[in-house]
PDB file of N, CA and C in Angstrom:
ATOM      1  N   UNK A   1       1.923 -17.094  -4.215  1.00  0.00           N
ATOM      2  CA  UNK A   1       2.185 -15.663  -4.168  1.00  0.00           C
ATOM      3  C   UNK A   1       1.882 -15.164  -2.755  1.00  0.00           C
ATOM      4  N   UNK A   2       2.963 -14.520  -2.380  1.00  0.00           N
ATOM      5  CA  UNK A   2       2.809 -14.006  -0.846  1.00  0.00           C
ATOM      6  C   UNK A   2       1.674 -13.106  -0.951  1.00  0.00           C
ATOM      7  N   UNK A   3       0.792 -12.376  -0.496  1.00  0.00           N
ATOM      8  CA  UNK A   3      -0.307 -11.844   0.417  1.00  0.00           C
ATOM      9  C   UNK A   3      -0.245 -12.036   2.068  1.00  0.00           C
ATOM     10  N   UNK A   4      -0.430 -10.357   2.004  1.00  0.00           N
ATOM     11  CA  UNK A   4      -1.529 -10.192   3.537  1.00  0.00           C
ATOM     12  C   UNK A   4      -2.181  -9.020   3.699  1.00  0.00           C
ATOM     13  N   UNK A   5      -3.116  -9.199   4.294  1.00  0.00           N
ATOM     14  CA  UNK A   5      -4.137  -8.226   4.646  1.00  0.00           C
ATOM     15  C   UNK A   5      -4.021  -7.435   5.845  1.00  0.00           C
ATOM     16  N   UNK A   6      -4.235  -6.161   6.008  1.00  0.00           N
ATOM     17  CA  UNK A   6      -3.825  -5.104   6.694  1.00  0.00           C
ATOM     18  C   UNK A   6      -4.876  -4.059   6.433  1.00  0.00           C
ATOM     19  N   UNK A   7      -4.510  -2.960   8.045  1.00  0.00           N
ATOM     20  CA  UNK A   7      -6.079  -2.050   8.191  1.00  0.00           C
ATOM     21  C   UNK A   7      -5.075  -0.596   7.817  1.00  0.00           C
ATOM     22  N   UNK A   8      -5.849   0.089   6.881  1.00  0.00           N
ATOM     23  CA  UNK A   8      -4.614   1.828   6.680  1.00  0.00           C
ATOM     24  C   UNK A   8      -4.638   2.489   8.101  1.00  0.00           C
ATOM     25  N   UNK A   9      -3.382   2.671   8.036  1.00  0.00           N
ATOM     26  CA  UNK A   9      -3.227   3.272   9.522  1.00  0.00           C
ATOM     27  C   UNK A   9      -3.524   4.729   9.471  1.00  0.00           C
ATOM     28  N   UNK A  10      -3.146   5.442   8.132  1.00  0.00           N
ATOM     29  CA  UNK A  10      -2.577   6.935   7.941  1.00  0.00           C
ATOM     30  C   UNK A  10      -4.086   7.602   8.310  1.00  0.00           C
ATOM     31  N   UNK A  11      -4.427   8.758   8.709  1.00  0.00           N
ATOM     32  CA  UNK A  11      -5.189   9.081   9.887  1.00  0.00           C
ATOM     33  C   UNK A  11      -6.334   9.694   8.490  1.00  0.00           C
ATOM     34  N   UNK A  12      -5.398   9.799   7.651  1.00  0.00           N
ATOM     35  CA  UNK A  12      -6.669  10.576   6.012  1.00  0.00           C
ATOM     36  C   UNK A  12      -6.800   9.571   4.748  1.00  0.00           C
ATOM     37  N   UNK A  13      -6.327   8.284   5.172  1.00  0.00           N
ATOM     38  CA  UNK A  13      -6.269   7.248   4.280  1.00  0.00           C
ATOM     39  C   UNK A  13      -4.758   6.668   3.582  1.00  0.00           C
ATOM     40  N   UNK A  14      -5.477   6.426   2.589  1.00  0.00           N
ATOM     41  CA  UNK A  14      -4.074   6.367   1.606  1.00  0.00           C
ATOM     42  C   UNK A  14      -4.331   7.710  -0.049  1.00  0.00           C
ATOM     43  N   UNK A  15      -3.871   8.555   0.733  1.00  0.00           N
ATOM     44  CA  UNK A  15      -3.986   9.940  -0.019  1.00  0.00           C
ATOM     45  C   UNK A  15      -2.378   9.912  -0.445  1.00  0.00           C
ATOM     46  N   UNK A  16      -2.057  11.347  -1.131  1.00  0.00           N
ATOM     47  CA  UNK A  16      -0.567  11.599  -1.636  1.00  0.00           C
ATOM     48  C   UNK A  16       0.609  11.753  -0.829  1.00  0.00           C
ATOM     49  N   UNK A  17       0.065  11.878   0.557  1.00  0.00           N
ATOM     50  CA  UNK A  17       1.636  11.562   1.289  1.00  0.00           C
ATOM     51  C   UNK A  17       1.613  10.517   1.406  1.00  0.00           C
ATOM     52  N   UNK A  18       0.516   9.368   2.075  1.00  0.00           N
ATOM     53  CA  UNK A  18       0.931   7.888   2.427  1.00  0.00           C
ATOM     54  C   UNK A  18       1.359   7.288   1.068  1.00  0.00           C
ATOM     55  N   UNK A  19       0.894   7.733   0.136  1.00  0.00           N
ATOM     56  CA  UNK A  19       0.524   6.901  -1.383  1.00  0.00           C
ATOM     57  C   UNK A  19       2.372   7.125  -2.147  1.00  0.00           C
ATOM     58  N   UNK A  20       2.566   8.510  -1.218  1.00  0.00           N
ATOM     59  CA  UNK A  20       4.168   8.862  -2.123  1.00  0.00           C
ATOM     60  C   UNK A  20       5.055   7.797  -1.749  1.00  0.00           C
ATOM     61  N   UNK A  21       4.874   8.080  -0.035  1.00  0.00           N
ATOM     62  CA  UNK A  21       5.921   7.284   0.453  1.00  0.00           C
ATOM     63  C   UNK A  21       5.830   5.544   0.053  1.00  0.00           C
ATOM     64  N   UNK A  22       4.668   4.783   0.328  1.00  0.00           N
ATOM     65  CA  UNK A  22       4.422   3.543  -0.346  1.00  0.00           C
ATOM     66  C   UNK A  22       4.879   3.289  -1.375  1.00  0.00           C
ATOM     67  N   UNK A  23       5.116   4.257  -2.392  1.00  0.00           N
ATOM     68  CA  UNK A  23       5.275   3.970  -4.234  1.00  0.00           C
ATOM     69  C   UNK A  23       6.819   3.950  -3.803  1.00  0.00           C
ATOM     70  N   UNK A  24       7.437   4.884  -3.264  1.00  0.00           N
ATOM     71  CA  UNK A  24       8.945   5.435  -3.307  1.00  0.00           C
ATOM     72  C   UNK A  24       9.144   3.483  -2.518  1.00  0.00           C
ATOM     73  N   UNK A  25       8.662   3.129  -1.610  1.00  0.00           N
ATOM     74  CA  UNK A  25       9.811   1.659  -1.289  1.00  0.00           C
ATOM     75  C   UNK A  25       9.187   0.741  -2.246  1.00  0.00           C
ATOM     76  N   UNK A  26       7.867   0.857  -3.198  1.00  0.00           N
ATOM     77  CA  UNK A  26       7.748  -0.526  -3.921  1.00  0.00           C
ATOM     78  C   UNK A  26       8.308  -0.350  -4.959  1.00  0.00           C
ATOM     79  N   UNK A  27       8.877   0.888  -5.473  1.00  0.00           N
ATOM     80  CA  UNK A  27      10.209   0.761  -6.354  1.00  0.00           C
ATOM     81  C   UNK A  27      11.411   0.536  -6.309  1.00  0.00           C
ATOM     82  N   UNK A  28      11.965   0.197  -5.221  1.00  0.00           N
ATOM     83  CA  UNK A  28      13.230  -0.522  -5.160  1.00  0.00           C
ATOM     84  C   UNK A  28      13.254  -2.093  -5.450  1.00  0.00           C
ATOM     85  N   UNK A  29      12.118  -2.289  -5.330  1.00  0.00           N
ATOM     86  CA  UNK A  29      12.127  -3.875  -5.773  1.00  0.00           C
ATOM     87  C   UNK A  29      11.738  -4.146  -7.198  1.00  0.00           C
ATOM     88  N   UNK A  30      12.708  -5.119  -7.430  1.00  0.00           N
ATOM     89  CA  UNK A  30      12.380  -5.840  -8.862  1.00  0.00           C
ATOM     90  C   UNK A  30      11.579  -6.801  -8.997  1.00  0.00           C
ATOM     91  N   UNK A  31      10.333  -6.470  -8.187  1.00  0.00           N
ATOM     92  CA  UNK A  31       8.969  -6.899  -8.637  1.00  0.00           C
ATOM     93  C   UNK A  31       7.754  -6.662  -8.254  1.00  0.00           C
ATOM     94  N   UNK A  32       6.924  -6.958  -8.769  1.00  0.00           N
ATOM     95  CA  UNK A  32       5.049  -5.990  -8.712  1.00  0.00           C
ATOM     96  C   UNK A  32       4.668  -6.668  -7.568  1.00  0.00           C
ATOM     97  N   UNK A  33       4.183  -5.651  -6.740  1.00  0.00           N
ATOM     98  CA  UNK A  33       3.323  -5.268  -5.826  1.00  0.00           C
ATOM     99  C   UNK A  33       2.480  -4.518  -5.766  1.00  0.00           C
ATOM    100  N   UNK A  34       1.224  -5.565  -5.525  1.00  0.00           N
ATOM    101  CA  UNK A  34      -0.082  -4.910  -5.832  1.00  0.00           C
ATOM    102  C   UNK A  34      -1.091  -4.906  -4.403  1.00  0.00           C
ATOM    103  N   UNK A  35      -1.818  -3.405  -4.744  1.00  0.00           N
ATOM    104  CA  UNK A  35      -2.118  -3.130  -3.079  1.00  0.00           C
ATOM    105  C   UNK A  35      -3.575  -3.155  -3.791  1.00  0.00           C
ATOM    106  N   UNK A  36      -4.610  -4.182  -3.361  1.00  0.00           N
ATOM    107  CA  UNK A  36      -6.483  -4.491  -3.814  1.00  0.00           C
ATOM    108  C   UNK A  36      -7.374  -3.902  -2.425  1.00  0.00           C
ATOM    109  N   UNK A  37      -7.899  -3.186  -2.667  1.00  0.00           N
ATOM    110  CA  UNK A  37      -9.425  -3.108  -1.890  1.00  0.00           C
ATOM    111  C   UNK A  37     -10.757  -2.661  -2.751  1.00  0.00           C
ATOM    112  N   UNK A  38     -11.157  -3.054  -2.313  1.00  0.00           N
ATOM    113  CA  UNK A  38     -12.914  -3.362  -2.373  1.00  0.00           C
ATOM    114  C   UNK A  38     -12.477  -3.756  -3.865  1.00  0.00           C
ATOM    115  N   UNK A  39     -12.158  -4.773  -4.491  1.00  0.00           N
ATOM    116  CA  UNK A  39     -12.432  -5.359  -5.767  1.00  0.00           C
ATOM    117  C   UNK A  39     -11.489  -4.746  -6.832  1.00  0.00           C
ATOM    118  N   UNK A  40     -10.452  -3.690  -6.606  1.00  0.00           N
ATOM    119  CA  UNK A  40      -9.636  -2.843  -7.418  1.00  0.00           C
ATOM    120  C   UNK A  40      -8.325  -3.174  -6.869  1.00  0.00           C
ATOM    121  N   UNK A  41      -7.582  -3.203  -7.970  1.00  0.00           N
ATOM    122  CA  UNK A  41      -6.334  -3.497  -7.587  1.00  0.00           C
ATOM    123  C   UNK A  41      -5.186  -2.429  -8.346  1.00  0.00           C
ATOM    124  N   UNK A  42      -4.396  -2.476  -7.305  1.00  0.00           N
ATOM    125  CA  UNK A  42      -2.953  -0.733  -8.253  1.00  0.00           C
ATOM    126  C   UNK A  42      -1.603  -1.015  -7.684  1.00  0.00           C
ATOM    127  N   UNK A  43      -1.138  -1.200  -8.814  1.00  0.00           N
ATOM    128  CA  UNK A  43       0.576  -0.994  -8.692  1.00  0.00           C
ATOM    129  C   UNK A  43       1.206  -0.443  -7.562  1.00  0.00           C
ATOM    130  N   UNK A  44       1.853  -0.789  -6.242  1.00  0.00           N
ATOM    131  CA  UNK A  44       2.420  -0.479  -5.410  1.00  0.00           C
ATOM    132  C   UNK A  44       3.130   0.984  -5.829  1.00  0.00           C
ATOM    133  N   UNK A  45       3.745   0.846  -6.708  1.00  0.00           N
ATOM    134  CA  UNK A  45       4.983   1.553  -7.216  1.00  0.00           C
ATOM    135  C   UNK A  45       4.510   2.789  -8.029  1.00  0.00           C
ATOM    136  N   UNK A  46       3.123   2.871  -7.369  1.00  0.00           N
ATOM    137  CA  UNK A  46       2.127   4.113  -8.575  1.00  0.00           C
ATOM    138  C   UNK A  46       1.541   4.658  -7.446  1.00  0.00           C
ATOM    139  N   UNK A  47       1.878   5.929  -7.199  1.00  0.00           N
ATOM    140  CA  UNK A  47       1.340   6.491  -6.188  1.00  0.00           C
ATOM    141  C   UNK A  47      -0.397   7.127  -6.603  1.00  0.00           C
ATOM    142  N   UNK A  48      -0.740   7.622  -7.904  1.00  0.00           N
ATOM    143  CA  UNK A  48      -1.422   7.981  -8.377  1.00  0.00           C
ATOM    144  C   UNK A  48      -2.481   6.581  -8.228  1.00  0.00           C
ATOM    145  N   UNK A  49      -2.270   5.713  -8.836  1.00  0.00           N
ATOM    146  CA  UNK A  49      -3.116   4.513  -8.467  1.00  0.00           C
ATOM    147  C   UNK A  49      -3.247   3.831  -7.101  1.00  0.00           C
ATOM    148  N   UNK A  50      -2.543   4.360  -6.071  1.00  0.00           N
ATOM    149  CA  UNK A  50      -2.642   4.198  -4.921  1.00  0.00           C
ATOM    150  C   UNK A  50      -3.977   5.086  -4.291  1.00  0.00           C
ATOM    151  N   UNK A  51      -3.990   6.037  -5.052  1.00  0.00           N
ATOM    152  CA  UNK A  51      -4.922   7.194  -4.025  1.00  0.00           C
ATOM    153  C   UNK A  51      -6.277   6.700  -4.953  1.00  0.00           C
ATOM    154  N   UNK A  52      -5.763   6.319  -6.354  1.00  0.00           N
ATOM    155  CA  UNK A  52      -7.254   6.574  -7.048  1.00  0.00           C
ATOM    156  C   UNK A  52      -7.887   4.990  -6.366  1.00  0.00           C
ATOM    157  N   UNK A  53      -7.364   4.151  -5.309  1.00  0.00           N
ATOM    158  CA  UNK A  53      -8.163   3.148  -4.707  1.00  0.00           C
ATOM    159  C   UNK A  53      -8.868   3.206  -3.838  1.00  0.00           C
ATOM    160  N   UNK A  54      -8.946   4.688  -3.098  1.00  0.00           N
ATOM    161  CA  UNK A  54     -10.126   5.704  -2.300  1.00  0.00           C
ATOM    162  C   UNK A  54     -10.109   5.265  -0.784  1.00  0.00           C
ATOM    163  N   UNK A  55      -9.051   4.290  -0.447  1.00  0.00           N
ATOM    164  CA  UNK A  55      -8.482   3.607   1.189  1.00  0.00           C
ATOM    165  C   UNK A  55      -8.858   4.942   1.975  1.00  0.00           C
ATOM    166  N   UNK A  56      -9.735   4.527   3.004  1.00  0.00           N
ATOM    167  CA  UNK A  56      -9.460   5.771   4.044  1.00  0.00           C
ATOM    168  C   UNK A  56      -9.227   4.977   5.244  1.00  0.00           C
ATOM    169  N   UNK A  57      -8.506   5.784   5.871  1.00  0.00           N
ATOM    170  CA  UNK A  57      -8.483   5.348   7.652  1.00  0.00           C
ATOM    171  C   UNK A  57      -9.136   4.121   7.817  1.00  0.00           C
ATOM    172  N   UNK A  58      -8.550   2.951   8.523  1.00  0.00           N
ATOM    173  CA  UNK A  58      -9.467   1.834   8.847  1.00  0.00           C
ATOM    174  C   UNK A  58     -10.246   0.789   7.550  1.00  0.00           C
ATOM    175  N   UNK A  59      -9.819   1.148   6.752  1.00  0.00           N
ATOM    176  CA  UNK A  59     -10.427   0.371   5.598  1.00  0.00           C
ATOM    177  C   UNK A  59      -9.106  -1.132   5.443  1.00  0.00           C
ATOM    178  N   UNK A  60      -9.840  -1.705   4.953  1.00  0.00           N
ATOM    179  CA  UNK A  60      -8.805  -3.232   4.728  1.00  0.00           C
ATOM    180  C   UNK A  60      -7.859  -3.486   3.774  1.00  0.00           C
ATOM    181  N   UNK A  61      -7.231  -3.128   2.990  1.00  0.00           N
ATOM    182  CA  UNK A  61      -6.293  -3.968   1.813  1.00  0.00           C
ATOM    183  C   UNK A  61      -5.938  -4.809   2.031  1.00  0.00           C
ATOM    184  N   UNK A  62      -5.219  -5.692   0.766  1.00  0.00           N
ATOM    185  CA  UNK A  62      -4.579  -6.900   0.899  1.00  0.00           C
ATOM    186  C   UNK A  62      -3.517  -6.415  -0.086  1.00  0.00           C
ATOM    187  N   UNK A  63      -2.017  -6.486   0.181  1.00  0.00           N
ATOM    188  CA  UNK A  63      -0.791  -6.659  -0.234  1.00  0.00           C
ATOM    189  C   UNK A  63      -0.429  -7.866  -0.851  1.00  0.00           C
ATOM    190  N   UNK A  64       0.052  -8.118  -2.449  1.00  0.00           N
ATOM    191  CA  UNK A  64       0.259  -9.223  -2.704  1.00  0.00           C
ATOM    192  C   UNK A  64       1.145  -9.071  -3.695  1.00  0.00           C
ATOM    193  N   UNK A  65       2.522 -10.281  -4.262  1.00  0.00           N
ATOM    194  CA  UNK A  65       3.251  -9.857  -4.851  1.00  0.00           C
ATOM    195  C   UNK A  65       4.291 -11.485  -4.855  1.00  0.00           C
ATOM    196  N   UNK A  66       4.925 -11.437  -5.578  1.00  0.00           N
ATOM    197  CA  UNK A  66       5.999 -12.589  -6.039  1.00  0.00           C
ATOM    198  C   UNK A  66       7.340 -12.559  -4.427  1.00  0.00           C
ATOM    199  N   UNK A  67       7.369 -11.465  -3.967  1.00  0.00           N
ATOM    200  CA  UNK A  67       8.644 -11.650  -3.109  1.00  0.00           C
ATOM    201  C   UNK A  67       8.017 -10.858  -1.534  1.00  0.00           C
ATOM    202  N   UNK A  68       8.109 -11.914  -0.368  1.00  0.00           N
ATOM    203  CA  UNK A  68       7.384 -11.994   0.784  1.00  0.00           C
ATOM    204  C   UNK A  68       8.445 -11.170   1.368  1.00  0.00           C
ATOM    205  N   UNK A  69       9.231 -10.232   1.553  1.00  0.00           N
ATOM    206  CA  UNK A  69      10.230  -9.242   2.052  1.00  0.00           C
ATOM    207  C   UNK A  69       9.180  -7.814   1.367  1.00  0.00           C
ATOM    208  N   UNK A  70       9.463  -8.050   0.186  1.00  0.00           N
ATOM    209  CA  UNK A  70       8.773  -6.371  -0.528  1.00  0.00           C
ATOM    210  C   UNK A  70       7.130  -6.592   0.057  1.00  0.00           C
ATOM    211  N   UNK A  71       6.252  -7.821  -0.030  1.00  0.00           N
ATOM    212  CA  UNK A  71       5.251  -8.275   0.328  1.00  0.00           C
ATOM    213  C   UNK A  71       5.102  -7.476   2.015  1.00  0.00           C
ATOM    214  N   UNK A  72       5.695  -7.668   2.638  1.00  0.00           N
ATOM    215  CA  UNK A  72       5.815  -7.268   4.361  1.00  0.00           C
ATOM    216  C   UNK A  72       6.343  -5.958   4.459  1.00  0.00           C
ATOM    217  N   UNK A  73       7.100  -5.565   3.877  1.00  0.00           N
ATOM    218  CA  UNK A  73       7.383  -4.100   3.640  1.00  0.00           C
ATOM    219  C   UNK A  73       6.319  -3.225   3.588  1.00  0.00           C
ATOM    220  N   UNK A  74       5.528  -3.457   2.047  1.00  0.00           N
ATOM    221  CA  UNK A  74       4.497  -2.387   1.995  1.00  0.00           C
ATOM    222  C   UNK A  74       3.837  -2.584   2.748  1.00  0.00           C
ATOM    223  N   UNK A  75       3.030  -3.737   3.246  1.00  0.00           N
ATOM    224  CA  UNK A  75       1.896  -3.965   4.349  1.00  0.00           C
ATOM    225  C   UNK A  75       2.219  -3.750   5.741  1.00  0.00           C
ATOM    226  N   UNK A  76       3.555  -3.018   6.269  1.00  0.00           N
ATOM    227  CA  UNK A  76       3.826  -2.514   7.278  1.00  0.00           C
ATOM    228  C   UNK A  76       3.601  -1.188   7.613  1.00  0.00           C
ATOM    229  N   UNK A  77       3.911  -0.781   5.804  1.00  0.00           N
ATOM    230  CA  UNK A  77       3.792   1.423   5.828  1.00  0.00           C
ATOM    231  C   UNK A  77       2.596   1.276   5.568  1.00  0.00           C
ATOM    232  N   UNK A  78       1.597   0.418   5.221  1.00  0.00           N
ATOM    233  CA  UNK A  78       0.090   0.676   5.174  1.00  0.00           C
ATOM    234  C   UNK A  78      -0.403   0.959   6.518  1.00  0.00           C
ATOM    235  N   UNK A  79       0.131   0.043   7.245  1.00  0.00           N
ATOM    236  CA  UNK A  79      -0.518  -0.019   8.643  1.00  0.00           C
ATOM    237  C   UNK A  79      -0.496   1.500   9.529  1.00  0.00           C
ATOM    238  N   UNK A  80       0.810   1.698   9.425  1.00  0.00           N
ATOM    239  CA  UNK A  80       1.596   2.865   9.963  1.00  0.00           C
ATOM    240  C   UNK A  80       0.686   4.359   9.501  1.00  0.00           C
ATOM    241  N   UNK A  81       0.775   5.222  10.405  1.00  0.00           N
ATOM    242  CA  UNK A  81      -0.027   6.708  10.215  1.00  0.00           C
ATOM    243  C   UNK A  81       1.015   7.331   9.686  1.00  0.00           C
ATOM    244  N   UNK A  82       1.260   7.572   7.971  1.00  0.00           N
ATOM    245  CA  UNK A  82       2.292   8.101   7.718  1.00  0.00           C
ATOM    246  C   UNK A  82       2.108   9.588   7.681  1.00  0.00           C
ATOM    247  N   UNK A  83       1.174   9.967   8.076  1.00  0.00           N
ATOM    248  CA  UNK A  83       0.624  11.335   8.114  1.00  0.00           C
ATOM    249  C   UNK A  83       1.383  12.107   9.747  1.00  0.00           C
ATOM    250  N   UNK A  84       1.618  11.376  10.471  1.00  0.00           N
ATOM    251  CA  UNK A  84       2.284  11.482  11.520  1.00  0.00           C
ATOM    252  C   UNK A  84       4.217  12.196  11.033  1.00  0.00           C
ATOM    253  N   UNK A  85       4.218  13.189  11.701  1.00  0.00           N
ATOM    254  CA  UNK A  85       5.411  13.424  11.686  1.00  0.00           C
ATOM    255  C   UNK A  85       5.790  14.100  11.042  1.00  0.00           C
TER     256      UNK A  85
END
């Protein structure tokens, strides 16, 4: 199973804008992607379980999932300050 680990870029964590936009691309794929830190793990494709994983600025996740395209996808908009712009 593809995995990688990545630092949140978004400048207030992974709150409801980074968490919207993340859910909105891990639903185009036809399969689970799961975003884990500190010991909790949440459905890519769940923005609500994205925020309730409490990521702030600089904290670590690991991206992991059956298909290494959707896998590199999300762990790219993690990185990224989606709060920007």
């Amino acid at each position: 199973m593809p995995n990688t680990t990545v630092i949140v870029g978004s400048a207030e964590g992974l709150h409801a804008r980074p968490a919207g936009i993340i859910a909105e691309a891990a639903e185009k794929y036809d399969t689970d992607i799961e975003i884990s830190f500190d010991g909790e793990e949440a459905d890519a494709a769940s923005a609500m379980l994205i925020m309730a994983l409490g990521a702030e600025k600089g904290a670590e996740v690991t991206v992991s999932g059956d298909d290494a395209a959707a896998v590199a996808e999300i762990a790219a908009l993690i990185e990224q300050d989606l709060d920007a712009g």
